[in-house]
N, C-alpha and C. Protein backbone atom coordinates (compact mmCIF):
# COMPACT_ATOMS: atom_id res chain seq x y z
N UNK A 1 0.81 -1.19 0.00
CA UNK A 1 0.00 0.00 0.00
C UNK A 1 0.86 1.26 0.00
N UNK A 2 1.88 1.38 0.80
CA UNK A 2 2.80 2.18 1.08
C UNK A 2 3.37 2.69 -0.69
N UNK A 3 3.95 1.73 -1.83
CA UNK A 3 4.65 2.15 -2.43
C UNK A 3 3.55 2.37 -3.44
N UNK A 4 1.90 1.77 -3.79
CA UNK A 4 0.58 2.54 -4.43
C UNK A 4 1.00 4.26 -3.97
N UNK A 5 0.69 4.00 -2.13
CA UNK A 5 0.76 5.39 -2.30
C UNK A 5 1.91 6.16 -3.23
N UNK A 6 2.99 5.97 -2.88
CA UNK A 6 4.17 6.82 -3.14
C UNK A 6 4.08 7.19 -4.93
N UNK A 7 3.42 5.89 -5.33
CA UNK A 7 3.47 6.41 -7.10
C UNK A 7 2.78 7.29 -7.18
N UNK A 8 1.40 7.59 -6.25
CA UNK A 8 0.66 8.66 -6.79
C UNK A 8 0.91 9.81 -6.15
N UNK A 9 1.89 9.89 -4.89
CA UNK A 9 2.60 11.35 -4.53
C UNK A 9 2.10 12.21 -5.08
N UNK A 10 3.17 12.29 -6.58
CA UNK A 10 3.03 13.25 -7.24
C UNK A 10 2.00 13.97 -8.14
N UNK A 11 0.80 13.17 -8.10
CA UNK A 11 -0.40 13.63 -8.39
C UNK A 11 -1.48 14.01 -7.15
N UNK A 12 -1.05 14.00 -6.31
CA UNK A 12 -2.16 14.85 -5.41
C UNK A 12 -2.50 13.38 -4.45
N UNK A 13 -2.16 12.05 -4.57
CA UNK A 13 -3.23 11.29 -4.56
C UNK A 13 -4.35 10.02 -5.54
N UNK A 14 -4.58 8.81 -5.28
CA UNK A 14 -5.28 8.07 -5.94
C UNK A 14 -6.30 8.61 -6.20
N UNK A 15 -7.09 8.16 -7.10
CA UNK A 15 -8.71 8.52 -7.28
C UNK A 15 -9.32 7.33 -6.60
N UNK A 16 -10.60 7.74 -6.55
CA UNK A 16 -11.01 6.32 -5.59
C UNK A 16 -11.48 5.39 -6.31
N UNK A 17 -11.57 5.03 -7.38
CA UNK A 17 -11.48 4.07 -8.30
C UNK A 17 -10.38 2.95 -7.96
N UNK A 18 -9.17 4.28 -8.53
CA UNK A 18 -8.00 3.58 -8.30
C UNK A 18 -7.71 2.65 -6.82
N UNK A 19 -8.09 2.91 -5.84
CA UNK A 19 -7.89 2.37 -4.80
C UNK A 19 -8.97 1.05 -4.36
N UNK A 20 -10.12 1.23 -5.27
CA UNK A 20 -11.09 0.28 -4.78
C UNK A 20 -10.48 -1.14 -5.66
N UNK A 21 -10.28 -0.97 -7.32
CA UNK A 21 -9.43 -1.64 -8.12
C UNK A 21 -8.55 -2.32 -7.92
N UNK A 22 -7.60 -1.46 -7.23
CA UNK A 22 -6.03 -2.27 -6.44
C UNK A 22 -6.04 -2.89 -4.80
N UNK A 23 -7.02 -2.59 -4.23
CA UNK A 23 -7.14 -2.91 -2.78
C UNK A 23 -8.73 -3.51 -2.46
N UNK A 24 -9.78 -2.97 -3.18
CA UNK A 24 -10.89 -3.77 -2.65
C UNK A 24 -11.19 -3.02 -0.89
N UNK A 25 -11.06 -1.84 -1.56
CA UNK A 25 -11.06 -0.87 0.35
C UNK A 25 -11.71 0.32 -0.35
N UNK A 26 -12.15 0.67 0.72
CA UNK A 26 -13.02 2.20 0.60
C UNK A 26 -11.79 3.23 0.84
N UNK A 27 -11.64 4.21 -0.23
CA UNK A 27 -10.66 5.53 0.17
C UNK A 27 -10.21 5.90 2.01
N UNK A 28 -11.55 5.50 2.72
CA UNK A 28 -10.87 5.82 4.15
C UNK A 28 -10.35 4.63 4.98
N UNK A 29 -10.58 3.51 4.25
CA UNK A 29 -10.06 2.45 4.73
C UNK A 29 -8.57 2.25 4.68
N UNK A 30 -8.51 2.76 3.39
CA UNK A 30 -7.10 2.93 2.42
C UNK A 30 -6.01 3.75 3.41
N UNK A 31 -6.98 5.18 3.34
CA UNK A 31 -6.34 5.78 3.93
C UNK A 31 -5.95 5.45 5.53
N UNK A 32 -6.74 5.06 6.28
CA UNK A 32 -6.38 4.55 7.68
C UNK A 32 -4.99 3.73 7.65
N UNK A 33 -5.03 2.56 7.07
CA UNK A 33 -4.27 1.87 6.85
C UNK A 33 -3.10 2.50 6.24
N UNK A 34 -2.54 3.07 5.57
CA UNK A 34 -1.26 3.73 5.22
C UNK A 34 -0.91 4.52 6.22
N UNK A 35 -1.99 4.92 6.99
CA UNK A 35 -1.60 6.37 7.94
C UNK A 35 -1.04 5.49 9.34
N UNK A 36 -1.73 4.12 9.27
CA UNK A 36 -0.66 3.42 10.28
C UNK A 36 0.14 3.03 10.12
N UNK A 37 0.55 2.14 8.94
CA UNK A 37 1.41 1.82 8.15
C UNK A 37 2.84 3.21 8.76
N UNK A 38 2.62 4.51 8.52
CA UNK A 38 3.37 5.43 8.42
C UNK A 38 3.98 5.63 9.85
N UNK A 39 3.41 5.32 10.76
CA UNK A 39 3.51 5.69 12.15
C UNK A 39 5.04 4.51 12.78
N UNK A 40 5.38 3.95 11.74
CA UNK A 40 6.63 3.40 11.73
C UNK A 40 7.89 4.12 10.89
N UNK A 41 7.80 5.42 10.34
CA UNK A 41 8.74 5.55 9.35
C UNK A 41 9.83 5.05 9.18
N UNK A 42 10.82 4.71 10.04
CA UNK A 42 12.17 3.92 10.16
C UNK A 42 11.98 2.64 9.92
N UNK A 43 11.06 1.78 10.19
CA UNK A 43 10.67 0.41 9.50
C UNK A 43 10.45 0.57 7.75
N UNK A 44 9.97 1.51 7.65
CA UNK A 44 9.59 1.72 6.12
C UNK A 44 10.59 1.93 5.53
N UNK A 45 11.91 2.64 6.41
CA UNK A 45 13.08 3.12 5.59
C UNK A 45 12.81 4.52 5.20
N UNK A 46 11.71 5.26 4.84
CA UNK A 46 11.65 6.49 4.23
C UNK A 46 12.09 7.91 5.06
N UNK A 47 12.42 8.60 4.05
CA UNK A 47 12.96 10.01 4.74
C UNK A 47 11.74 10.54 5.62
N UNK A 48 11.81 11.08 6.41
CA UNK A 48 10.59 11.90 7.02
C UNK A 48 10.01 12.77 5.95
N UNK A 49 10.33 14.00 5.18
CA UNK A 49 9.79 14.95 4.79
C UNK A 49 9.00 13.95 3.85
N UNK A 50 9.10 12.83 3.02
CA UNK A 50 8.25 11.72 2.05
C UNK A 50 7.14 11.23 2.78
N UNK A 51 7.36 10.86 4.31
CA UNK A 51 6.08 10.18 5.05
C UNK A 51 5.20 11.45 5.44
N UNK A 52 5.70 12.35 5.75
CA UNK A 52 4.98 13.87 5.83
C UNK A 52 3.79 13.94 4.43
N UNK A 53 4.61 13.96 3.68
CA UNK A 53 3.85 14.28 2.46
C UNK A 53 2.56 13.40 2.18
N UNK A 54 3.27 12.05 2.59
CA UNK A 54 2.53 11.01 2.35
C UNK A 54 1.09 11.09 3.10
N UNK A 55 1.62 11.46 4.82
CA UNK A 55 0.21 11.68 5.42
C UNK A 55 -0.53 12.52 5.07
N UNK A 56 -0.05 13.83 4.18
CA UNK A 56 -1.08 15.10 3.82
C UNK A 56 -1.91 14.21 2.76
N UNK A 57 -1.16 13.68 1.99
CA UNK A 57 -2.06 13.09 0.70
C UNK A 57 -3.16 12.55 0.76
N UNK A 58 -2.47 11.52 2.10
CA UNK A 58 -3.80 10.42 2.45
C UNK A 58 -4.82 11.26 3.37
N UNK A 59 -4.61 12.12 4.00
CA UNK A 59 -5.30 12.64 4.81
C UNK A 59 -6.58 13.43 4.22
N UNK A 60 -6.39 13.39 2.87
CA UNK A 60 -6.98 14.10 1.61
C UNK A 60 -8.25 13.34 0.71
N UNK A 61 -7.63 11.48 0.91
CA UNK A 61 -8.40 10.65 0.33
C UNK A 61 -9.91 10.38 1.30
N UNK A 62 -10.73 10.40 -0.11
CA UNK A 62 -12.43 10.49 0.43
C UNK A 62 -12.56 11.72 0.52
N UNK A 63 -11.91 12.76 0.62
CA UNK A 63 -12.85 14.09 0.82
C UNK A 63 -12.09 14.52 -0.40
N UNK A 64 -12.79 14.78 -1.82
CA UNK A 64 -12.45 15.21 -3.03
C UNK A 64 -12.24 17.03 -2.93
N UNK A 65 -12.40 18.03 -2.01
CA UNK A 65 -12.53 18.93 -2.26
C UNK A 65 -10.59 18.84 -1.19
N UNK A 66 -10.42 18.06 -0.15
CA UNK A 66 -8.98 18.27 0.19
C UNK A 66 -8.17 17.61 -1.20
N UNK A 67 -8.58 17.09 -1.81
CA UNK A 67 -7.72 16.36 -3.06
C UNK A 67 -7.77 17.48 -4.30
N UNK A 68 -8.73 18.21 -4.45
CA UNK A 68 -8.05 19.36 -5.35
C UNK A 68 -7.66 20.29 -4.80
N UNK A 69 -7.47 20.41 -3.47
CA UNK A 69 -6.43 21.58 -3.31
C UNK A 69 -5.03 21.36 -3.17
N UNK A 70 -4.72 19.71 -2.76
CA UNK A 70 -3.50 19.47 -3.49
C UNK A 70 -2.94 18.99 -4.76
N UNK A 71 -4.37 19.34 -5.21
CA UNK A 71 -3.37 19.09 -6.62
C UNK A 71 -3.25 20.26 -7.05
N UNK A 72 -4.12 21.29 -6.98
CA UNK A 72 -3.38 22.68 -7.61
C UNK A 72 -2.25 22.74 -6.64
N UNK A 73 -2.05 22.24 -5.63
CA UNK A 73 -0.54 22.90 -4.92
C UNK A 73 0.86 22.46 -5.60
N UNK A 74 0.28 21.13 -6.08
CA UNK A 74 1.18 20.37 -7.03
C UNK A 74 1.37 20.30 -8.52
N UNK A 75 0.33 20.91 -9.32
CA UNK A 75 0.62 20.41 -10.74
C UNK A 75 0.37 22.46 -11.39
């Protein structure tokens, strides 16, 4: 789930298509689960400022109006 997320970083975020497709989870399910997933960063190996990012993203999935405001922050 961790490296789903990371491909879509750079777009703001999955669509929730995308996440029901690849996981068979509801966007906040998704999201729960990565956001614990994250609460290990040194197990994951990742830099902090990447798991940062990572939690804004997910923190974004299911509510479509936090998902376009990072994507204009991003694209």
């Amino acid at each position: 789930m961790i490296d789903f997320a990371r491909r879509w970083l750079p777009f703001g975020g999955p669509r929730q298509e995308d996440i029901l497709v690849e996981f068979g989870l509801t966007p906040l399910v998704f999201a729960e689960r990565v956001l614990k997933s994250l609460d290990a960063p040194r197990a994951l190996g990742l830099p902090m400022p990447e798991v940062n990012a990572l939690r804004a993203m997910v923190a974004g999935i299911g509510h479509p109006a936090g998902r376009r405001t990072t994507e204009l922050h991003t694209g």
